[in-house]
C-alpha atoms as a PDB file:
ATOM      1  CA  UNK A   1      30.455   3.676   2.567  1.00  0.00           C
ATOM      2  CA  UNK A   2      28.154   4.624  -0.328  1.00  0.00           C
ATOM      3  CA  UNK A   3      29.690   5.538  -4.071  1.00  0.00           C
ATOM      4  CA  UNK A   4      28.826   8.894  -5.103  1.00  0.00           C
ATOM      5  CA  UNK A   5      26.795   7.492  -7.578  1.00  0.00           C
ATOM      6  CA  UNK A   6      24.934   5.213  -4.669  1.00  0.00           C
ATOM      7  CA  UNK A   7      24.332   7.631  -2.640  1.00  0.00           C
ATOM      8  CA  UNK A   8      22.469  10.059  -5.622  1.00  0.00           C
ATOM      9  CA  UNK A   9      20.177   6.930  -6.304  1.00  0.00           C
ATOM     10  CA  UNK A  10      19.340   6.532  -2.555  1.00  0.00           C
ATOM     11  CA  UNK A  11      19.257  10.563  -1.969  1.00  0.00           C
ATOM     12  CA  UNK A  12      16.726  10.596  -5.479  1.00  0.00           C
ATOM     13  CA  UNK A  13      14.833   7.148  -4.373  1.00  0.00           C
ATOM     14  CA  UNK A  14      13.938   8.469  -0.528  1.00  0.00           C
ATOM     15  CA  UNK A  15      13.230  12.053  -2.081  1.00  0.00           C
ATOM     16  CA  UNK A  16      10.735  10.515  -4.311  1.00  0.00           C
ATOM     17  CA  UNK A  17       9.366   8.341  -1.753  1.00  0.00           C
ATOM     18  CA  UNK A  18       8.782  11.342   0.540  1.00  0.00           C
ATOM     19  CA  UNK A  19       6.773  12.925  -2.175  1.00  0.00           C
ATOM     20  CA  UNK A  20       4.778   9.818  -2.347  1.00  0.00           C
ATOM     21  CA  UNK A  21       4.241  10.145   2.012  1.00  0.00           C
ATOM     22  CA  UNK A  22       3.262  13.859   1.256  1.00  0.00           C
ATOM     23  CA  UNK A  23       0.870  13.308  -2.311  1.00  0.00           C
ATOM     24  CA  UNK A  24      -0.121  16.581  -3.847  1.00  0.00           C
ATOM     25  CA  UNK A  25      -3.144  16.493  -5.954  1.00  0.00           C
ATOM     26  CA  UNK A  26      -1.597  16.272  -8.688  1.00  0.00           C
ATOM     27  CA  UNK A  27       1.494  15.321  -9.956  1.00  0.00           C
ATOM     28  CA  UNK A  28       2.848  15.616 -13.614  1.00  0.00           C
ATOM     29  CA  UNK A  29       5.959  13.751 -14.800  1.00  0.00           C
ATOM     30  CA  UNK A  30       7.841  15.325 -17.209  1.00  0.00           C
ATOM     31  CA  UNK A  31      10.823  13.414 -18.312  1.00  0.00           C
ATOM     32  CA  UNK A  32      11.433  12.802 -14.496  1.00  0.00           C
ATOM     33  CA  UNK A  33      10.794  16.072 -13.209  1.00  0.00           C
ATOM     34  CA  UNK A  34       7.529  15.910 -10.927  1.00  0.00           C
ATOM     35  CA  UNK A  35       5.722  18.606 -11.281  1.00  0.00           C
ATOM     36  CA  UNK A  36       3.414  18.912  -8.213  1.00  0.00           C
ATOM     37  CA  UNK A  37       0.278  21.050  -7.449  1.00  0.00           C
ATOM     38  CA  UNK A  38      -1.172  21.359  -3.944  1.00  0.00           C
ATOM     39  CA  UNK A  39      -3.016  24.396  -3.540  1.00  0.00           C
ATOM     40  CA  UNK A  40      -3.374  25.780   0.346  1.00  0.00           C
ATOM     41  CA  UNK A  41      -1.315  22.870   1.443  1.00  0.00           C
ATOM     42  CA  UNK A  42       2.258  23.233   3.154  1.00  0.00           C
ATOM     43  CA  UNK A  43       4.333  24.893   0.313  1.00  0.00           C
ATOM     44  CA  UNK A  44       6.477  21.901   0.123  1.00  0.00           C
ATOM     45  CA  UNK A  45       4.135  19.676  -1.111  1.00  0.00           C
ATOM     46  CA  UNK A  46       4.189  21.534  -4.222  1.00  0.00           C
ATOM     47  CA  UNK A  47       7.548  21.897  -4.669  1.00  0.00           C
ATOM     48  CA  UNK A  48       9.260  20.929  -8.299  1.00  0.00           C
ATOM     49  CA  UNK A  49      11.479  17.719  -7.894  1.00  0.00           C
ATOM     50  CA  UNK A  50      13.722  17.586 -11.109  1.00  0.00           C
ATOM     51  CA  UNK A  51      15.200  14.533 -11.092  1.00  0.00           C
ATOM     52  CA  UNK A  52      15.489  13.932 -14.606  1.00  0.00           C
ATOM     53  CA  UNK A  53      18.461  14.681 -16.642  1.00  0.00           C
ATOM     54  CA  UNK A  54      18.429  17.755 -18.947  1.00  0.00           C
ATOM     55  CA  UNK A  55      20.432  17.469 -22.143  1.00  0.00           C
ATOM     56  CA  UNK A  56      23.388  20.648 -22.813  1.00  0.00           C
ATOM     57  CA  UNK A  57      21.428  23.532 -23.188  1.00  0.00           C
ATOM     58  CA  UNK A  58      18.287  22.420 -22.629  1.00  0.00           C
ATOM     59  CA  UNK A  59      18.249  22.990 -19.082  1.00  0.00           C
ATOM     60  CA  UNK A  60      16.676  26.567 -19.126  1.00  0.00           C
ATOM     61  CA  UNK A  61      14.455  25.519 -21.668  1.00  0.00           C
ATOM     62  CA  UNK A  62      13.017  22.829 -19.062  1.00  0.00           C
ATOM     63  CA  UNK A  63      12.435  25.726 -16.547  1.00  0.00           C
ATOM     64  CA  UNK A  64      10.995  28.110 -18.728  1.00  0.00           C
ATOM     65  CA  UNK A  65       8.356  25.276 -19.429  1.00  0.00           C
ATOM     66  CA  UNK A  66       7.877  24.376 -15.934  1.00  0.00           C
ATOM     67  CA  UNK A  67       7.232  28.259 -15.186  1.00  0.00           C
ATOM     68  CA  UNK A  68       4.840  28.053 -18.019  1.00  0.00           C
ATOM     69  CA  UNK A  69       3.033  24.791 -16.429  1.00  0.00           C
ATOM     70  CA  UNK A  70       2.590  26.654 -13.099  1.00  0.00           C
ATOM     71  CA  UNK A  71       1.219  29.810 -14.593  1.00  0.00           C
ATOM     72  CA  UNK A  72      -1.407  27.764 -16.454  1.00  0.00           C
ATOM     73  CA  UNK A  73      -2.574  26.653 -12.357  1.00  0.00           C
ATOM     74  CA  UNK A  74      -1.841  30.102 -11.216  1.00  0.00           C
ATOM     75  CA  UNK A  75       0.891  30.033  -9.198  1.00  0.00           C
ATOM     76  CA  UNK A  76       4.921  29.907  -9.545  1.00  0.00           C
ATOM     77  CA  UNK A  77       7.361  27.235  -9.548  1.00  0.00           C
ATOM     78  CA  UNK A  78       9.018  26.311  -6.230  1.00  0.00           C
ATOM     79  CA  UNK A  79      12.310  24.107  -6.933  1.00  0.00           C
ATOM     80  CA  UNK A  80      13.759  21.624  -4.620  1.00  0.00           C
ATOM     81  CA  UNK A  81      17.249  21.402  -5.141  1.00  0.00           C
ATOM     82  CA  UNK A  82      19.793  18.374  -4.334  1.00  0.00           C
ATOM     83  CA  UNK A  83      23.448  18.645  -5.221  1.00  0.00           C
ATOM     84  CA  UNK A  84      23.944  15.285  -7.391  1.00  0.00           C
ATOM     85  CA  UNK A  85      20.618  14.527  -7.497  1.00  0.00           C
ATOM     86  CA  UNK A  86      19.203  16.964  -9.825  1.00  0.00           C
ATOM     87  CA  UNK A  87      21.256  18.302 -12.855  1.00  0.00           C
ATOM     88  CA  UNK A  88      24.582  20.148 -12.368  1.00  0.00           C
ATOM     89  CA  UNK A  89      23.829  23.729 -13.995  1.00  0.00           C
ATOM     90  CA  UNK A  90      20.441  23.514 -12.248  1.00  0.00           C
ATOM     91  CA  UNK A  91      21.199  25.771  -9.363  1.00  0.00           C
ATOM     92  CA  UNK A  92      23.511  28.075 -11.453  1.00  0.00           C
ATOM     93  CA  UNK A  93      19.936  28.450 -14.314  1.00  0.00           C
ATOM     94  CA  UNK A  94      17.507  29.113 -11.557  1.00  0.00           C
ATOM     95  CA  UNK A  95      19.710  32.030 -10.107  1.00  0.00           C
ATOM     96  CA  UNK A  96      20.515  33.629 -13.318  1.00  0.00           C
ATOM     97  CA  UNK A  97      16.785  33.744 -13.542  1.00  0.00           C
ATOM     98  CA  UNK A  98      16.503  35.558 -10.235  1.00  0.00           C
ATOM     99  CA  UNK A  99      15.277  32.612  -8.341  1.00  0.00           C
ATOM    100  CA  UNK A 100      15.590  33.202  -4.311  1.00  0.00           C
ATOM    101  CA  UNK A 101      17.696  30.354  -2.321  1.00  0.00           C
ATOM    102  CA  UNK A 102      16.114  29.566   1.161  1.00  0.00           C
ATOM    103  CA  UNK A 103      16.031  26.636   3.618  1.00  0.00           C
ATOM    104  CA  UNK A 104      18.508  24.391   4.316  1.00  0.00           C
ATOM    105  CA  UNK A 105      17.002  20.816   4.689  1.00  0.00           C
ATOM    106  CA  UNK A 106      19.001  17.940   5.749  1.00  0.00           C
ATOM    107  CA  UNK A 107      17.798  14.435   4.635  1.00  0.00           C
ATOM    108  CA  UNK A 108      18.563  12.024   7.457  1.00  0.00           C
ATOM    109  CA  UNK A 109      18.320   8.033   7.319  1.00  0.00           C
ATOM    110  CA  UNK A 110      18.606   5.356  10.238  1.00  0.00           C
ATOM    111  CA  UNK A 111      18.628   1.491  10.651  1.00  0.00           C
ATOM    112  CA  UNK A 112      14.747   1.046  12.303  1.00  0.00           C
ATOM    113  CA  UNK A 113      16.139  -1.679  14.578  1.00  0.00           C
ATOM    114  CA  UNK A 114      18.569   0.908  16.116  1.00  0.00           C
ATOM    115  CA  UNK A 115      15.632   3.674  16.150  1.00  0.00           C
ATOM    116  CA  UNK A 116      13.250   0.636  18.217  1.00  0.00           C
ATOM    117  CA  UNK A 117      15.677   0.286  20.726  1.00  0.00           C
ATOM    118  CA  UNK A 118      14.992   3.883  22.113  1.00  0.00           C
ATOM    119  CA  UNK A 119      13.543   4.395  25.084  1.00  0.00           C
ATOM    120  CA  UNK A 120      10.306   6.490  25.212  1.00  0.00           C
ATOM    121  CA  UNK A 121       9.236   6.839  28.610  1.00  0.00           C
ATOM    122  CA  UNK A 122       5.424   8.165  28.030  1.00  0.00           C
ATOM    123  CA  UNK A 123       2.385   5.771  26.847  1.00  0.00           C
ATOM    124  CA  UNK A 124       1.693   5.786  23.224  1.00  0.00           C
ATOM    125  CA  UNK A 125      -0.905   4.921  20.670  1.00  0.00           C
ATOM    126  CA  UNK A 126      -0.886   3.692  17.133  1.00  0.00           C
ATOM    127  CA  UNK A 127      -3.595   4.215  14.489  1.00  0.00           C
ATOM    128  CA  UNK A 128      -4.121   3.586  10.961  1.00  0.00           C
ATOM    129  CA  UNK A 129      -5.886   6.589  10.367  1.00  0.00           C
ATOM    130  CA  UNK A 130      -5.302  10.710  11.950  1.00  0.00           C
ATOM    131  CA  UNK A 131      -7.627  11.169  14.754  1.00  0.00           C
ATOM    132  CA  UNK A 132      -9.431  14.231  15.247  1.00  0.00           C
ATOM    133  CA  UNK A 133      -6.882  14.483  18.532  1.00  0.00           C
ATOM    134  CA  UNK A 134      -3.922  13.641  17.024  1.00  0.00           C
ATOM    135  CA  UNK A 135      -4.796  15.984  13.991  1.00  0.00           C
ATOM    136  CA  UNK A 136      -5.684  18.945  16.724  1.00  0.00           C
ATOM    137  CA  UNK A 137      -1.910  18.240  18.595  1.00  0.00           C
ATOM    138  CA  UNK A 138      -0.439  18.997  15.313  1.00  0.00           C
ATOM    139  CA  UNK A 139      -2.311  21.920  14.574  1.00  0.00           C
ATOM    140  CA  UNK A 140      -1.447  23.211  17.832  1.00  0.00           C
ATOM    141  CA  UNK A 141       1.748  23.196  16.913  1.00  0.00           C
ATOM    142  CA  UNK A 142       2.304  24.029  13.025  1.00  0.00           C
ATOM    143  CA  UNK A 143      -1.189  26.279  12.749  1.00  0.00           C
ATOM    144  CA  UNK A 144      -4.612  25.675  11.500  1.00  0.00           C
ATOM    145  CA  UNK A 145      -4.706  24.006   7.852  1.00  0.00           C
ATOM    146  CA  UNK A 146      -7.695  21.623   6.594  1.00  0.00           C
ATOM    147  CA  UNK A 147      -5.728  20.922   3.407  1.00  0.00           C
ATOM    148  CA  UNK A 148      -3.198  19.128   5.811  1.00  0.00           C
ATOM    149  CA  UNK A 149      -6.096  17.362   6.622  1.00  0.00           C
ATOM    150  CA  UNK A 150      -6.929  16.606   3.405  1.00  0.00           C
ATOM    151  CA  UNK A 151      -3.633  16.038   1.858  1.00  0.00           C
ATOM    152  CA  UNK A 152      -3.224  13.009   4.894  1.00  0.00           C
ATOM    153  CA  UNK A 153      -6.508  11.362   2.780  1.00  0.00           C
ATOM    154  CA  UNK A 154      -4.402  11.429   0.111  1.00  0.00           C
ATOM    155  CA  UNK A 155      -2.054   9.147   1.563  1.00  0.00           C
ATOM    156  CA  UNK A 156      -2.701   5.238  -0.140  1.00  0.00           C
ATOM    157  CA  UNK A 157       0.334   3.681   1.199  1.00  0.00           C
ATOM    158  CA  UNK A 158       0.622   1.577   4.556  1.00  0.00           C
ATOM    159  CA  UNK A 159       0.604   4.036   7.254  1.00  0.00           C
ATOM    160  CA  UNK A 160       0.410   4.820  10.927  1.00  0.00           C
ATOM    161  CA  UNK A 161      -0.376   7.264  13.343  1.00  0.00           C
ATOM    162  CA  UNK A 162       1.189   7.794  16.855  1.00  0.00           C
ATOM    163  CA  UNK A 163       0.182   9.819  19.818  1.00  0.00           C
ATOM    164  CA  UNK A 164       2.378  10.154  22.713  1.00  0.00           C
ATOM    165  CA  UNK A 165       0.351  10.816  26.024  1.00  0.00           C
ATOM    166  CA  UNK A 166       0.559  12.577  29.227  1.00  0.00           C
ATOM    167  CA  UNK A 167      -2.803  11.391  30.743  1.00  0.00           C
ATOM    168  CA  UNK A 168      -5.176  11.258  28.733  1.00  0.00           C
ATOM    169  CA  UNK A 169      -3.774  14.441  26.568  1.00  0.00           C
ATOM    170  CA  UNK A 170      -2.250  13.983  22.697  1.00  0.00           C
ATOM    171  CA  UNK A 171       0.769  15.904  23.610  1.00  0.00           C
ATOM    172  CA  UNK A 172       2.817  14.503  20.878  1.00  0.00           C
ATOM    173  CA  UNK A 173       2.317  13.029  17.257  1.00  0.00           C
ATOM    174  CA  UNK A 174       4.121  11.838  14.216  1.00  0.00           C
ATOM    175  CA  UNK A 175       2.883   9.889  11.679  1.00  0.00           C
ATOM    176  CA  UNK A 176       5.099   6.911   9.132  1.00  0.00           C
ATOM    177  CA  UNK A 177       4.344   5.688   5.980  1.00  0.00           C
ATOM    178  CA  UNK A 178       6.105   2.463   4.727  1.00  0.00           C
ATOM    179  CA  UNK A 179       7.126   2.252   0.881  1.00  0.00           C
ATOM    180  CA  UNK A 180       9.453  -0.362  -0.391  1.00  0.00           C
ATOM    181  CA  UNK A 181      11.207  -1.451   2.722  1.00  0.00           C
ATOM    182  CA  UNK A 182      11.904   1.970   3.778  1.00  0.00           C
ATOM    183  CA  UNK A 183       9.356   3.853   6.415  1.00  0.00           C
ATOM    184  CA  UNK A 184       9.723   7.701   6.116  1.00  0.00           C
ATOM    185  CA  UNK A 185       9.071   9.650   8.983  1.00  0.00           C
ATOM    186  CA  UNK A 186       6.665  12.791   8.813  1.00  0.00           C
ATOM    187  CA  UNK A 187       4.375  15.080  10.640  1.00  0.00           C
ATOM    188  CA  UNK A 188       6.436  15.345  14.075  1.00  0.00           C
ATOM    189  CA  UNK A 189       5.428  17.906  16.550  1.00  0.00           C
ATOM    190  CA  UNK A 190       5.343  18.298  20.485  1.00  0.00           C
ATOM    191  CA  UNK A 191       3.368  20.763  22.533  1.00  0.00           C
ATOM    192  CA  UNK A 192       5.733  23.236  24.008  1.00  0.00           C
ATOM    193  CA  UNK A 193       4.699  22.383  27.485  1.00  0.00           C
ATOM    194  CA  UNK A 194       5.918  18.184  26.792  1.00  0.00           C
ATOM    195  CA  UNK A 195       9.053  18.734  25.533  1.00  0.00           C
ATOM    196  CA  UNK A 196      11.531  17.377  27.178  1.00  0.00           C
ATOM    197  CA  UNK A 197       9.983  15.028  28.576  1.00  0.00           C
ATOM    198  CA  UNK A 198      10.578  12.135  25.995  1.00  0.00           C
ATOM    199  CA  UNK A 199       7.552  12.866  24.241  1.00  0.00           C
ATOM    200  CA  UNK A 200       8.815  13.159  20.795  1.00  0.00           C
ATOM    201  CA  UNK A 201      11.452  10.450  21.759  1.00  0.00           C
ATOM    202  CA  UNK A 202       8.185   7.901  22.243  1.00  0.00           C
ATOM    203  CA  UNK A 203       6.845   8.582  19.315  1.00  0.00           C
ATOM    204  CA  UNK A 204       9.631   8.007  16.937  1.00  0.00           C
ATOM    205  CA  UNK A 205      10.273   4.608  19.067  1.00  0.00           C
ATOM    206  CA  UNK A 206       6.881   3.603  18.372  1.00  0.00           C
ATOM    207  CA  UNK A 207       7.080   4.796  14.602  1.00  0.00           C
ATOM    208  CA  UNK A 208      10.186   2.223  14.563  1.00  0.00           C
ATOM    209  CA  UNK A 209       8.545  -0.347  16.199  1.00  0.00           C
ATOM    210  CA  UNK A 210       5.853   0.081  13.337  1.00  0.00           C
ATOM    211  CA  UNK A 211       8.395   0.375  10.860  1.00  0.00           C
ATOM    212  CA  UNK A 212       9.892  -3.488  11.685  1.00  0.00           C
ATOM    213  CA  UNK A 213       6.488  -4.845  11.530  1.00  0.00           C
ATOM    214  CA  UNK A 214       6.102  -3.818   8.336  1.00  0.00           C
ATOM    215  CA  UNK A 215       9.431  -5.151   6.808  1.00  0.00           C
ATOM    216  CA  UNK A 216      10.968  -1.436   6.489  1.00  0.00           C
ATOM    217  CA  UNK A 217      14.539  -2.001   8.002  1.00  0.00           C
ATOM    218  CA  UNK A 218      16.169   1.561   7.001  1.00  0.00           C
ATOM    219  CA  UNK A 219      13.840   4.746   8.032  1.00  0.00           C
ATOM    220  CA  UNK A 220      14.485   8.296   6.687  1.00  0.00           C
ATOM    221  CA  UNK A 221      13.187  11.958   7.582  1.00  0.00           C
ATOM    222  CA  UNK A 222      13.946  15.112   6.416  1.00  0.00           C
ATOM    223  CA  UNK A 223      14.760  17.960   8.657  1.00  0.00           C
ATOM    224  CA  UNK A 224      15.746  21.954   8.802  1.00  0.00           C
ATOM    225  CA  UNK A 225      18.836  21.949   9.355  1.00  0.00           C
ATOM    226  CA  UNK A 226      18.798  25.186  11.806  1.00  0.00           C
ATOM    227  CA  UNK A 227      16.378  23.146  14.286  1.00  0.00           C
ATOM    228  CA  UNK A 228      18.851  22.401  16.843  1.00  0.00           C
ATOM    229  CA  UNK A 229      16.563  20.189  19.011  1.00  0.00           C
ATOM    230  CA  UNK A 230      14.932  18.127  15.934  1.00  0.00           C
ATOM    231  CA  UNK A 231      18.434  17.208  15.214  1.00  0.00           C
ATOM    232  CA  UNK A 232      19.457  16.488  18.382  1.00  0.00           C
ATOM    233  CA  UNK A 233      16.529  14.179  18.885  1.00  0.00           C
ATOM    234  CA  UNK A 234      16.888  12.453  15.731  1.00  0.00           C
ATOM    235  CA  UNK A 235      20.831  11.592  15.897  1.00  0.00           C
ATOM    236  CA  UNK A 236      20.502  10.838  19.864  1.00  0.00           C
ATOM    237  CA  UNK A 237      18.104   8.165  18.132  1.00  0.00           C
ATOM    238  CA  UNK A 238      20.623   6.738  15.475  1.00  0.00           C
ATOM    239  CA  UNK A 239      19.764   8.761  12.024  1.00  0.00           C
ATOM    240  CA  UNK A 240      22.494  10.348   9.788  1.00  0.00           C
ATOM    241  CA  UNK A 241      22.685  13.013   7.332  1.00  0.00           C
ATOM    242  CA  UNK A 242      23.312  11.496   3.591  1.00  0.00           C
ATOM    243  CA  UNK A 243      23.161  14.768   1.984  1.00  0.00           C
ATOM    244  CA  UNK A 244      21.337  18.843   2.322  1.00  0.00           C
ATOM    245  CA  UNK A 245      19.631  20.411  -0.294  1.00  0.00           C
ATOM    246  CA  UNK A 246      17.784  23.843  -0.495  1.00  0.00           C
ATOM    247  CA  UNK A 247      14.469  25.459  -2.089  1.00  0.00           C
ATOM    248  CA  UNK A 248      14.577  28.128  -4.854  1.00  0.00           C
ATOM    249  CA  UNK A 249      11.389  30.268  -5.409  1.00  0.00           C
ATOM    250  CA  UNK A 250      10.226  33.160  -8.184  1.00  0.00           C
ATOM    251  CA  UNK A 251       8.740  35.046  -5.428  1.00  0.00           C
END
């Protein structure tokens, strides 16, 4: 079992990695907070992660000049927040300044040999690069958005694309991006009319199998915590929860 100390280095070191599987356009560090702009992409992208320690009373000095940042790129702060991970009063500052708590996110890890045992069931295909098909599945599902399409350009670490297929239709994709022998799993969805039928279950195999090719032994995703069939999927396929954490927004 992990030290509580572990465990905030491997909860900080996975969070940071997934920023680096989802790049923004631009990314500021400021004493280890990432400040990250995305405009028109997913909001989460663009999302604050303060990782850095804040000094006694300095913490709501740090925010005020992150809100400050944001309003010089027209928009508002959006902070991702991690119990032991980010600083202690952090949570407590951004309410006081009438930031709104939603989502509940749980941050899931798994050993990639257990994940490649799955079985799938349905054929499957593995690219380095989104197809125009596999792009169009996902779109299907999660709504049109070309700066998804452009924030996947972004992307300069090893990666790879799967399809899961009934036919010769893309009815399920997901996508895995390797970083420091860990792969992190992103971009799952499933057309209503495949699920259940070991669609999404194929794909994450064949993520896996990627995964253990490319010397990543542990995986990691990051899920909503009130999807009951994501999570079903994902600990039916060997991934754990190593800790929650929740958004606070000015808006």
């Amino acid at each position: 079992m992990l030290s509580v100390m572990e465990n905030s280095g491997l909860v900080k070191a996975l969070q940071e990695r997934a920023a680096r599987g989802q790049p923004a356009e631009h990314v500021e560090d400021v004493d280890g907070w990432w400040l990250r702009l995305a405009p028109h992409c997913s909001w989460w992208v663009e999302t604050v992660l303060p990782h850095g320690n804040a000094r006694p009373g300095e913490l709501a000095a740090r925010v005020v000049e992150t809100e400050k940042f944001y309003a010089a790129h027209g928009t508002t702060p959006r902070f991702q927040v991690t119990p032991r991970a980010c600083p202690e009063e952090l949570d407590a500052v951004l309410e006081k300044r009438g930031y709104r708590r939603h989502g509940s996110v749980s941050l899931q890890v798994a050993p990639t040999d257990r994940v490649r045992r799955q079985a799938g069931g349905l054929q499957v295909r593995l690219e380095e690069r989104p197809t125009r098909a596999w792009f169009e599945t996902w779109q299907a599902v999660n709504g049109d958005s070309r700066a998804e399409w452009d924030m996947l350009a972004r992307v300069d670490l090893p990666s790879t694309y799967a399809s899961a297929l009934i036919g010769d239709e893309v009815v399920a994709v997901g996508r895995a991006v390797a970083d420091t022998g860990c792969a992190g799993v992103f971009s799952m969805a499933t057309l209503p009319r495949a699920r259940g039928k070991g669609a999404a279950r194929t794909v994450l195999t064949a993520l896996a199998g990627w995964a253990a090719a490319n010397k990543a032994a542990r995986m990691y995703l990051q899920v909503e915590r009130d999807n009951g069939p994501a999570r079903r999927l994902y600990e039916g396929t060997g991934f754990t929860e190593i800790c929650s954490y929740h958004y606070r927004d000015a808006t």
